[in-house]
C-alpha atoms as a PDB file:
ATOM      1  CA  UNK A   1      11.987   3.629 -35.581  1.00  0.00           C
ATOM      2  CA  UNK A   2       8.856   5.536 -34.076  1.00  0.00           C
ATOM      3  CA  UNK A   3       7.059   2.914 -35.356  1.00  0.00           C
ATOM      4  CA  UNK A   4       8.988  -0.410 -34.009  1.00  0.00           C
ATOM      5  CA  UNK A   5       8.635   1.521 -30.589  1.00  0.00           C
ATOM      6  CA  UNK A   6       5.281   2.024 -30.338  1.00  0.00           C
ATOM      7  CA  UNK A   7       4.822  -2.024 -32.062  1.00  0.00           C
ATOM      8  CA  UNK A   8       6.915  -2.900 -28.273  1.00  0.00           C
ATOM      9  CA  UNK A   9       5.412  -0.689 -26.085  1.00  0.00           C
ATOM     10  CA  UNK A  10       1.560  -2.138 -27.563  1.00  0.00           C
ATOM     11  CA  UNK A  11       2.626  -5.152 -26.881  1.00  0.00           C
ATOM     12  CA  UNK A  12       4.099  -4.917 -23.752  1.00  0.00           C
ATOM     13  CA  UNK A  13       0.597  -3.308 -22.322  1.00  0.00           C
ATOM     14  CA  UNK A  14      -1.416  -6.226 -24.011  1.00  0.00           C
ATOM     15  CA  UNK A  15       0.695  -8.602 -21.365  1.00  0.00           C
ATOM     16  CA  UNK A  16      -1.333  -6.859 -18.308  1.00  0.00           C
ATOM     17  CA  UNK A  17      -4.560  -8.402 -19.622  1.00  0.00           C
ATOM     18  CA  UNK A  18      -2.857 -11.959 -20.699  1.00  0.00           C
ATOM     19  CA  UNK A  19      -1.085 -12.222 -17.333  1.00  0.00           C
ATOM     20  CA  UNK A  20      -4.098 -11.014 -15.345  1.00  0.00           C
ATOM     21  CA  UNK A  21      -2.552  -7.782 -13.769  1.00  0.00           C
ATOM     22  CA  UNK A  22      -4.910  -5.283 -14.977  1.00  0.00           C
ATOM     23  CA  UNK A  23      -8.906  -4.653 -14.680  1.00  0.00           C
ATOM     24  CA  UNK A  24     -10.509  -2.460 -17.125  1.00  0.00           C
ATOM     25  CA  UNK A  25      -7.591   0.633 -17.613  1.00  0.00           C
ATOM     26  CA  UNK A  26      -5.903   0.081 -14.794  1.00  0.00           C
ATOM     27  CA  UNK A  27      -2.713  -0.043 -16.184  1.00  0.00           C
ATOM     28  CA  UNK A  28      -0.190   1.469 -17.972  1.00  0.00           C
ATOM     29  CA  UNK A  29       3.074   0.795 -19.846  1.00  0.00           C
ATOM     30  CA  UNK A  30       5.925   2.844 -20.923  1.00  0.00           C
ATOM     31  CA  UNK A  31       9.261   2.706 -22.666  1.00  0.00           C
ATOM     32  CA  UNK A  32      11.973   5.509 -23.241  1.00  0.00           C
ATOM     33  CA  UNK A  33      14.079   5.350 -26.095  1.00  0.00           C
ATOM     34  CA  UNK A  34      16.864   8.442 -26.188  1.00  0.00           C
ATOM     35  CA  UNK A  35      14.679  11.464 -24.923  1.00  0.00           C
ATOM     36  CA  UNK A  36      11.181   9.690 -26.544  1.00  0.00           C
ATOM     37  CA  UNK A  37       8.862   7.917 -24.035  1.00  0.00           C
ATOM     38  CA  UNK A  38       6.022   6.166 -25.904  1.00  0.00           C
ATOM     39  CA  UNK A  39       3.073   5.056 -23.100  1.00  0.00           C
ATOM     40  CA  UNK A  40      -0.464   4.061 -23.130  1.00  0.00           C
ATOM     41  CA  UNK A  41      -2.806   6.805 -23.810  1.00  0.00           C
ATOM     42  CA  UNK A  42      -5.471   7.328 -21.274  1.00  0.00           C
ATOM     43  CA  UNK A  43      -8.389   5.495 -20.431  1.00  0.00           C
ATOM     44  CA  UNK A  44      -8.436   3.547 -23.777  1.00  0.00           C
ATOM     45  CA  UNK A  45      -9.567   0.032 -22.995  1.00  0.00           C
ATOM     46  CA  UNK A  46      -7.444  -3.091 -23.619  1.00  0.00           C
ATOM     47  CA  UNK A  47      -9.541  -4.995 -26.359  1.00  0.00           C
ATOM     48  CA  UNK A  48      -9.401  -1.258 -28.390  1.00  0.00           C
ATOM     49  CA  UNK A  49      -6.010  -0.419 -28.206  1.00  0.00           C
ATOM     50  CA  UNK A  50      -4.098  -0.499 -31.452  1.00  0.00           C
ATOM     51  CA  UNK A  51      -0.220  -0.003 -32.237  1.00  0.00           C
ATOM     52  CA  UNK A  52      -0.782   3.314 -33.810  1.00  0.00           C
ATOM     53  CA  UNK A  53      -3.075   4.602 -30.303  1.00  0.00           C
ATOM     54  CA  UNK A  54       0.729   4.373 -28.173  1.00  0.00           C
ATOM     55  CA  UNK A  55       1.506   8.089 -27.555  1.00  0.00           C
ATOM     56  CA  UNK A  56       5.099  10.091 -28.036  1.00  0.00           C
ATOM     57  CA  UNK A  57       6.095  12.137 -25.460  1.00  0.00           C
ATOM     58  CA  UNK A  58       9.299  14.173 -24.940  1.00  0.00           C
ATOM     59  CA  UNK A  59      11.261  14.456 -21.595  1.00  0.00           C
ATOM     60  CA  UNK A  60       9.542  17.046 -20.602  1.00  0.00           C
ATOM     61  CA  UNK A  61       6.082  16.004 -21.342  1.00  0.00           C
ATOM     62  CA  UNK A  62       5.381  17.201 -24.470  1.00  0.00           C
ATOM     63  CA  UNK A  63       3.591  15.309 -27.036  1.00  0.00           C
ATOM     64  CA  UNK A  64       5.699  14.273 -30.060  1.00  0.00           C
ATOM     65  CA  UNK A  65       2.647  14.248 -32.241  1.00  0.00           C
ATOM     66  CA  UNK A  66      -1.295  14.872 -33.170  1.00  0.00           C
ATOM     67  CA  UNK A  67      -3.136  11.989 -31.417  1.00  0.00           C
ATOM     68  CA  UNK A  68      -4.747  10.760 -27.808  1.00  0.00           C
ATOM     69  CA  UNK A  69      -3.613  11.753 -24.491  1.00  0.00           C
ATOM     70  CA  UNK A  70      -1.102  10.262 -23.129  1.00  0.00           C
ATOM     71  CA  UNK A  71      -1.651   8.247 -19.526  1.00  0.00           C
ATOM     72  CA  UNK A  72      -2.495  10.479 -16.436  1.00  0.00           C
ATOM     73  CA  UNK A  73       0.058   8.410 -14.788  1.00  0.00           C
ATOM     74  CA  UNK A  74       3.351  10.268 -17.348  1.00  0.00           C
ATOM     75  CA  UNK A  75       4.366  12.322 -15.213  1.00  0.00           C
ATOM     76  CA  UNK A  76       4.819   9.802 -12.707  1.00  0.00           C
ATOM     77  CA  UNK A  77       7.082   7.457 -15.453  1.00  0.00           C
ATOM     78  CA  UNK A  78       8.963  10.628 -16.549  1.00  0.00           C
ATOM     79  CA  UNK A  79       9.810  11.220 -12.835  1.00  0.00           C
ATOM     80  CA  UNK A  80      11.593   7.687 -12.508  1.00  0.00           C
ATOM     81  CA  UNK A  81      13.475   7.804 -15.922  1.00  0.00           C
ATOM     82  CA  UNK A  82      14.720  11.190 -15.338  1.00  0.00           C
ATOM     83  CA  UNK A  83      16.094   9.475 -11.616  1.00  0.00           C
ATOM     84  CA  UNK A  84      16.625   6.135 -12.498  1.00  0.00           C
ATOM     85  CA  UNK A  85      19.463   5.458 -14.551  1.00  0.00           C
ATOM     86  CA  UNK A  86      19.195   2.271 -16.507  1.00  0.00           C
ATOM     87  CA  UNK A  87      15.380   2.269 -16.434  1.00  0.00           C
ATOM     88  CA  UNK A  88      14.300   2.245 -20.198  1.00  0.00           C
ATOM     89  CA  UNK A  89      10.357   0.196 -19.205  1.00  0.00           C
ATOM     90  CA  UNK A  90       7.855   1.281 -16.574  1.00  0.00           C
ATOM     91  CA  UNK A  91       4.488  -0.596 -16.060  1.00  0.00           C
ATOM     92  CA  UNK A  92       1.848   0.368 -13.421  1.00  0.00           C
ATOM     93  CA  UNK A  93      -0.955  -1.691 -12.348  1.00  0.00           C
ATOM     94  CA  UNK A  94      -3.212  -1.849  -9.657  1.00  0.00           C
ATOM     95  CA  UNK A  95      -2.620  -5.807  -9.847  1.00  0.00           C
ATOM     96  CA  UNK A  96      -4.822  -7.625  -6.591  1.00  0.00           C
ATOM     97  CA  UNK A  97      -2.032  -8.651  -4.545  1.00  0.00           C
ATOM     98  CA  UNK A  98       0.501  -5.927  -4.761  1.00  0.00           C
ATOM     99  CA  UNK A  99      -2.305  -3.368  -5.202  1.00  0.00           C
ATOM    100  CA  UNK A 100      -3.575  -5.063  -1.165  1.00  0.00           C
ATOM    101  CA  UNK A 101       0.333  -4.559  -0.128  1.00  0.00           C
ATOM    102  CA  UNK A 102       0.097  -0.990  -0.467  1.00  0.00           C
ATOM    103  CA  UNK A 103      -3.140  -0.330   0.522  1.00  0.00           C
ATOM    104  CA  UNK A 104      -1.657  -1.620   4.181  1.00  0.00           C
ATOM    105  CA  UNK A 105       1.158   0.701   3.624  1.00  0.00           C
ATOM    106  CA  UNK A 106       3.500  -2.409   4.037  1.00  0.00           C
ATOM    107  CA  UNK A 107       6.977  -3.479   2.482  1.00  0.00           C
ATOM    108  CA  UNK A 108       6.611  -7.069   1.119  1.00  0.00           C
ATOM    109  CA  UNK A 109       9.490  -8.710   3.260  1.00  0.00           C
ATOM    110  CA  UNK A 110      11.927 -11.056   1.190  1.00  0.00           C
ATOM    111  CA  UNK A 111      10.869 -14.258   2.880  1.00  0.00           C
ATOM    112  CA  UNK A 112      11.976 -17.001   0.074  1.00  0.00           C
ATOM    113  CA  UNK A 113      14.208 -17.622  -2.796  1.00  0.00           C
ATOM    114  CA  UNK A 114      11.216 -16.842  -5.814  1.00  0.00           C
ATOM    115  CA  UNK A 115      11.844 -13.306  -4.085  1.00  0.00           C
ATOM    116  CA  UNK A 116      15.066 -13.067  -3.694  1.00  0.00           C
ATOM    117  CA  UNK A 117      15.418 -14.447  -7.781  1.00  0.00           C
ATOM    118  CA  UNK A 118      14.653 -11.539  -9.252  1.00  0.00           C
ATOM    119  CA  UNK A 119      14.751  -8.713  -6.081  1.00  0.00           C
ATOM    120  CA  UNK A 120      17.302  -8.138  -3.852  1.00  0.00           C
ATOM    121  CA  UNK A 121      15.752  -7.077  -0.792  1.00  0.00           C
ATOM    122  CA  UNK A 122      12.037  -6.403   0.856  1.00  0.00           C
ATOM    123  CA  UNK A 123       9.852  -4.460  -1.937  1.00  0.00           C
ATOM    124  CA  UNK A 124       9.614  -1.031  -0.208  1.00  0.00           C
ATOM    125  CA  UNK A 125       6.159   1.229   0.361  1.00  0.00           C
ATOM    126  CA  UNK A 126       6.263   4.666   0.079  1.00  0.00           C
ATOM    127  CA  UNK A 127       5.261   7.374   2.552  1.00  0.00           C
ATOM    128  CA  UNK A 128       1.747   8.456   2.141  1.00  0.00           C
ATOM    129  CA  UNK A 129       1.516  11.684   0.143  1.00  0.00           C
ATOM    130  CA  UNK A 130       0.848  14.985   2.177  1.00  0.00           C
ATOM    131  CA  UNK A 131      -2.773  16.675   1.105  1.00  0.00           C
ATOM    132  CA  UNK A 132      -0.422  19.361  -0.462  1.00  0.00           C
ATOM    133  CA  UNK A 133       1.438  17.034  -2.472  1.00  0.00           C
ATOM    134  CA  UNK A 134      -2.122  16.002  -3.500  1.00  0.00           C
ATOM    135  CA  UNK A 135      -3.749  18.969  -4.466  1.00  0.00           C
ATOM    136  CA  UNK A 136      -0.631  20.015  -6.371  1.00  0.00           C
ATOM    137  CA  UNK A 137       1.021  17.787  -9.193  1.00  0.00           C
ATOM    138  CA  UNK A 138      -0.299  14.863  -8.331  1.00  0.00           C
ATOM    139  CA  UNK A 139       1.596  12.392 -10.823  1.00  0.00           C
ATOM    140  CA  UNK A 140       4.699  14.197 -10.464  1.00  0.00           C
ATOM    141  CA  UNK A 141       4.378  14.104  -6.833  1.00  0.00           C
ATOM    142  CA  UNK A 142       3.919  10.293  -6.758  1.00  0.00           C
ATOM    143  CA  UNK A 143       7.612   9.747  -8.785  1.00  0.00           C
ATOM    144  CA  UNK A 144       8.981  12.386  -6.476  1.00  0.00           C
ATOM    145  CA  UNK A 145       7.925  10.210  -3.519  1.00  0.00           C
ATOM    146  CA  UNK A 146       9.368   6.824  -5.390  1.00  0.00           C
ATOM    147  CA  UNK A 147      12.747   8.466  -5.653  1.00  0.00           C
ATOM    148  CA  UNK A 148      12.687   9.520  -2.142  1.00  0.00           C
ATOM    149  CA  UNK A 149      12.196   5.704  -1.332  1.00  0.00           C
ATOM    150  CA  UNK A 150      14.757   5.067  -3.445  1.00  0.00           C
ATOM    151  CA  UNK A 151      17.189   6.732  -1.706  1.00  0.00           C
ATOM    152  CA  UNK A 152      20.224   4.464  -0.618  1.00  0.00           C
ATOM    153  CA  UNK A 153      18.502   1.914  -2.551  1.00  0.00           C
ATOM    154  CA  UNK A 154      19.455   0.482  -6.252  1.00  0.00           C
ATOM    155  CA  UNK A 155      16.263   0.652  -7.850  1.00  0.00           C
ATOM    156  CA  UNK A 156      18.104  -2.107 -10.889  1.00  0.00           C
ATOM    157  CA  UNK A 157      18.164  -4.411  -7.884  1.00  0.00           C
ATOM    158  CA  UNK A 158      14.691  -3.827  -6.747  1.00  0.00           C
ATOM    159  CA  UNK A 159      13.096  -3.016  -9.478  1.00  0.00           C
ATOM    160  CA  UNK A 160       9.355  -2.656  -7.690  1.00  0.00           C
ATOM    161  CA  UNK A 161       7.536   0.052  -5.174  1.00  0.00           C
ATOM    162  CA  UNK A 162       4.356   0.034  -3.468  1.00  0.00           C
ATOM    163  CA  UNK A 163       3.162   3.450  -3.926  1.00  0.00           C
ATOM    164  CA  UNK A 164       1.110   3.957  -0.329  1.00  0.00           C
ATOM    165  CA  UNK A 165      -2.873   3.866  -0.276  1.00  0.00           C
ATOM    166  CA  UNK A 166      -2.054   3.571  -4.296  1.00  0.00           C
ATOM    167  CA  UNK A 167      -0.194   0.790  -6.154  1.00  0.00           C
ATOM    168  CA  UNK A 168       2.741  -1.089  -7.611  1.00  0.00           C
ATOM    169  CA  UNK A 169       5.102   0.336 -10.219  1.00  0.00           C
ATOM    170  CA  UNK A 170       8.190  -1.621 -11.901  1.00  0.00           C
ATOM    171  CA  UNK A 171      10.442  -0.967 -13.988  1.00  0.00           C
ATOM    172  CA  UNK A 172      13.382  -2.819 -16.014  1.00  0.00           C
ATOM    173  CA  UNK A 173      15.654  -2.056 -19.153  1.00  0.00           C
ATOM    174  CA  UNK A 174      12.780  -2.237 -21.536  1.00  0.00           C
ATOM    175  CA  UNK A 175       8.849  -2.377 -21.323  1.00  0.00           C
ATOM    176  CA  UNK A 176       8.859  -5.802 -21.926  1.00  0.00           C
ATOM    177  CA  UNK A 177      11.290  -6.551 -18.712  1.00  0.00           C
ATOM    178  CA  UNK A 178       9.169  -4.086 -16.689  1.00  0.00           C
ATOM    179  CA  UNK A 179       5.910  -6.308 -17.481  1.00  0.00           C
ATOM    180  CA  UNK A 180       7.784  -9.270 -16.183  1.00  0.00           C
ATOM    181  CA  UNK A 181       8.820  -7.562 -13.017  1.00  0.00           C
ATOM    182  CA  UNK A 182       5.039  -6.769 -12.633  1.00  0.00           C
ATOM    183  CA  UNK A 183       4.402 -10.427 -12.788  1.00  0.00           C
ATOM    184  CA  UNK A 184       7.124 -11.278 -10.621  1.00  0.00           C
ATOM    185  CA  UNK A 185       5.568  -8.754  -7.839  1.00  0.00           C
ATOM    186  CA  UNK A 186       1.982  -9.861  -7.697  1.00  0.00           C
ATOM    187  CA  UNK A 187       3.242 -13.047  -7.296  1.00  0.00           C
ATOM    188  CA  UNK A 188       5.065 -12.830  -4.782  1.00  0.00           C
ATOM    189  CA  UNK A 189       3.047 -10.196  -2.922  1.00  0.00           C
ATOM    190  CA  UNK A 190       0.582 -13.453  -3.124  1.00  0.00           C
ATOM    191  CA  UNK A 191       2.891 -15.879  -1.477  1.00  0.00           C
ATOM    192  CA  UNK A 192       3.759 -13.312   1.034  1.00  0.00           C
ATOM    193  CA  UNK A 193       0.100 -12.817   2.189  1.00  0.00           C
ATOM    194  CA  UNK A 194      -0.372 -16.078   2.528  1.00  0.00           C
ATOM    195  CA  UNK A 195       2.992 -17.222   4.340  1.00  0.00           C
ATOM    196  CA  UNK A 196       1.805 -13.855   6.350  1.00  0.00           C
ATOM    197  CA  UNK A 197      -1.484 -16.049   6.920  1.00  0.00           C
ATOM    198  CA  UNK A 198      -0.502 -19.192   7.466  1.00  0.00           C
ATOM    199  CA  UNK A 199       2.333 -17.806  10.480  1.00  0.00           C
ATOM    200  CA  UNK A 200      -0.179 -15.806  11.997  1.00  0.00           C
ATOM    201  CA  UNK A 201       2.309 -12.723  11.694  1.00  0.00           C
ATOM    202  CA  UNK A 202       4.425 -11.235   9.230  1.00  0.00           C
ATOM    203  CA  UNK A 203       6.378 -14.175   7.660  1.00  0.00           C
ATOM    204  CA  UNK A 204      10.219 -13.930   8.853  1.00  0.00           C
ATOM    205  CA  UNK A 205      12.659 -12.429   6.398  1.00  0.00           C
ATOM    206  CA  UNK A 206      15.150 -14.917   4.594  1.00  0.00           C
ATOM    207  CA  UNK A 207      18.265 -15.138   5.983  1.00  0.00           C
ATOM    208  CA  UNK A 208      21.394 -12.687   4.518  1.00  0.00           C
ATOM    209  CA  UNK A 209      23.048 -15.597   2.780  1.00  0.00           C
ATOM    210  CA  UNK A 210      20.367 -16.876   1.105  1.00  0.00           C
ATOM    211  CA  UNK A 211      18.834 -13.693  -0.037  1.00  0.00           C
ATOM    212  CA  UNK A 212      22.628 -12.676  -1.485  1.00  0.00           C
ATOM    213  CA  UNK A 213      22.828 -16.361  -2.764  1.00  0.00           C
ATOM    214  CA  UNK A 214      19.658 -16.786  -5.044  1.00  0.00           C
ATOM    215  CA  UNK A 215      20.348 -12.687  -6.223  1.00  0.00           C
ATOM    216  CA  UNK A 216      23.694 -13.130  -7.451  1.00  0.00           C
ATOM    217  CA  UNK A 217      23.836 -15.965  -8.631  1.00  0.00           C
ATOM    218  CA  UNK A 218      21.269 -14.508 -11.323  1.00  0.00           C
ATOM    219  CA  UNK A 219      22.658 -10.876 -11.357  1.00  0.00           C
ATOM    220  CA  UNK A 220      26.301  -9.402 -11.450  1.00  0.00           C
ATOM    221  CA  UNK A 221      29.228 -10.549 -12.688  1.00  0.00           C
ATOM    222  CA  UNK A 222      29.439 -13.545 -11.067  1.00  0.00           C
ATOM    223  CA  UNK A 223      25.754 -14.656 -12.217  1.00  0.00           C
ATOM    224  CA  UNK A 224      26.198 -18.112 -12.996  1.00  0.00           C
ATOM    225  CA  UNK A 225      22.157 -19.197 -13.494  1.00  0.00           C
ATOM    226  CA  UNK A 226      21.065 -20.148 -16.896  1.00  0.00           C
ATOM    227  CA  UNK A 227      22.819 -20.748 -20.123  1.00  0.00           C
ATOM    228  CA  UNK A 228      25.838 -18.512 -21.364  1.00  0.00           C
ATOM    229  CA  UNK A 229      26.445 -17.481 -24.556  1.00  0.00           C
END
């Protein structure tokens, strides 16, 4: 079982490199399963990582067994599991596009229908963090400030943050999903810079309707997209 976990979680990091979302190490992958988090370890590069190099980790931070470090950025996944309910996949890059977003300090506004397919509502950026929050646990400190974003939010609807002067994280019900929603960000982050561009301004938020349309039509109860089983 330890085993099939780490397998998904190696190959849900090996995406960053195939889908162009990661230079070097910058990036990291996680997925919980019951009170085990298996993630990345640190600073191991991409053409080097094996299955058997994915660290165990308890809920608390612990490490399950002899082997590398895990990724300086755990504390910061443990943070949103421990929060986010539902969230079984993290993945943080410092992808171009997204990476730009939050280096701005600016929500991506949900300006078209690719958007509003998989995230139901601008992509929020956090506050900056305070040099206190800095000096102290850092990591920790960054998920503390992604659930304060979160408030009033549903972080299963948008399943993205801009972390402030940082980067993106997503997340989704397994590592795998939480790669896609990386994807799915630096894309769009891309066609929002350029609508941004080519208006001269911010590009204007999609109307209600449209946003709710293209959203649920995918997700809830009602979803009626794709092929049903």
């Amino acid at each position: 079982m330890k085993d099939e976990l780490k397998r998904r979680v190696y190959e849900a990091n090996m995406l960053l490199p195939k889908y162009g979302l990661i230079t070097f190490t910058w990036g990291n992958v996680s997925e919980r399963e019951g009170d085990v988090v298996a993630i990345k370890p640190s600073g191991v590069e991409y053409d080097a990582l094996r299955p058997e190099d994915i660290v165990l980790v308890g809920m608390d931070g612990s490490i399950l067994e002899d082997g590398l470090n895990p990724s300086s950025d755990l504390e910061t996944h443990l943070e949103l599991y421990r929060n986010f309910e539902g969230v079984a996949g993290i993945t943080h890059t410092h992808s171009e596009w997204a990476t730009s977003w939050a280096q701005a300090g600016m929500d991506i506004p949900a300006a078209g229908t690719t958007h509003a397919d998989y995230i139901y509502g601008d992509v929020p950026c956090t506050r900056g963090l305070t040099p206190g929050e800095i000096r102290g646990a850092y990591e920790l400190n960054t998920g503390k400030v992604i659930v304060e974003t979160f408030a009033g939010l549903d972080p299963l609807a948008v399943p993205c943050v801009l972390v402030k002067n940082h980067g993106p994280f997503t997340w989704g019900a397994s590592a795998a999903e939480s790669v896609r929603n990386a994807v799915v960000l630096e894309q769009i982050a891309k066609m929002a810079f350029v609508g941004r561009t080519l208006q001269g301004g911010g590009p204007e938020r999609m109307p209600q309707s449209l946003l709710d349309k293209h959203y649920l039509r995918k997700h809830g109860k009602n979803a009626y997209y794709g092929q049903k089983k």
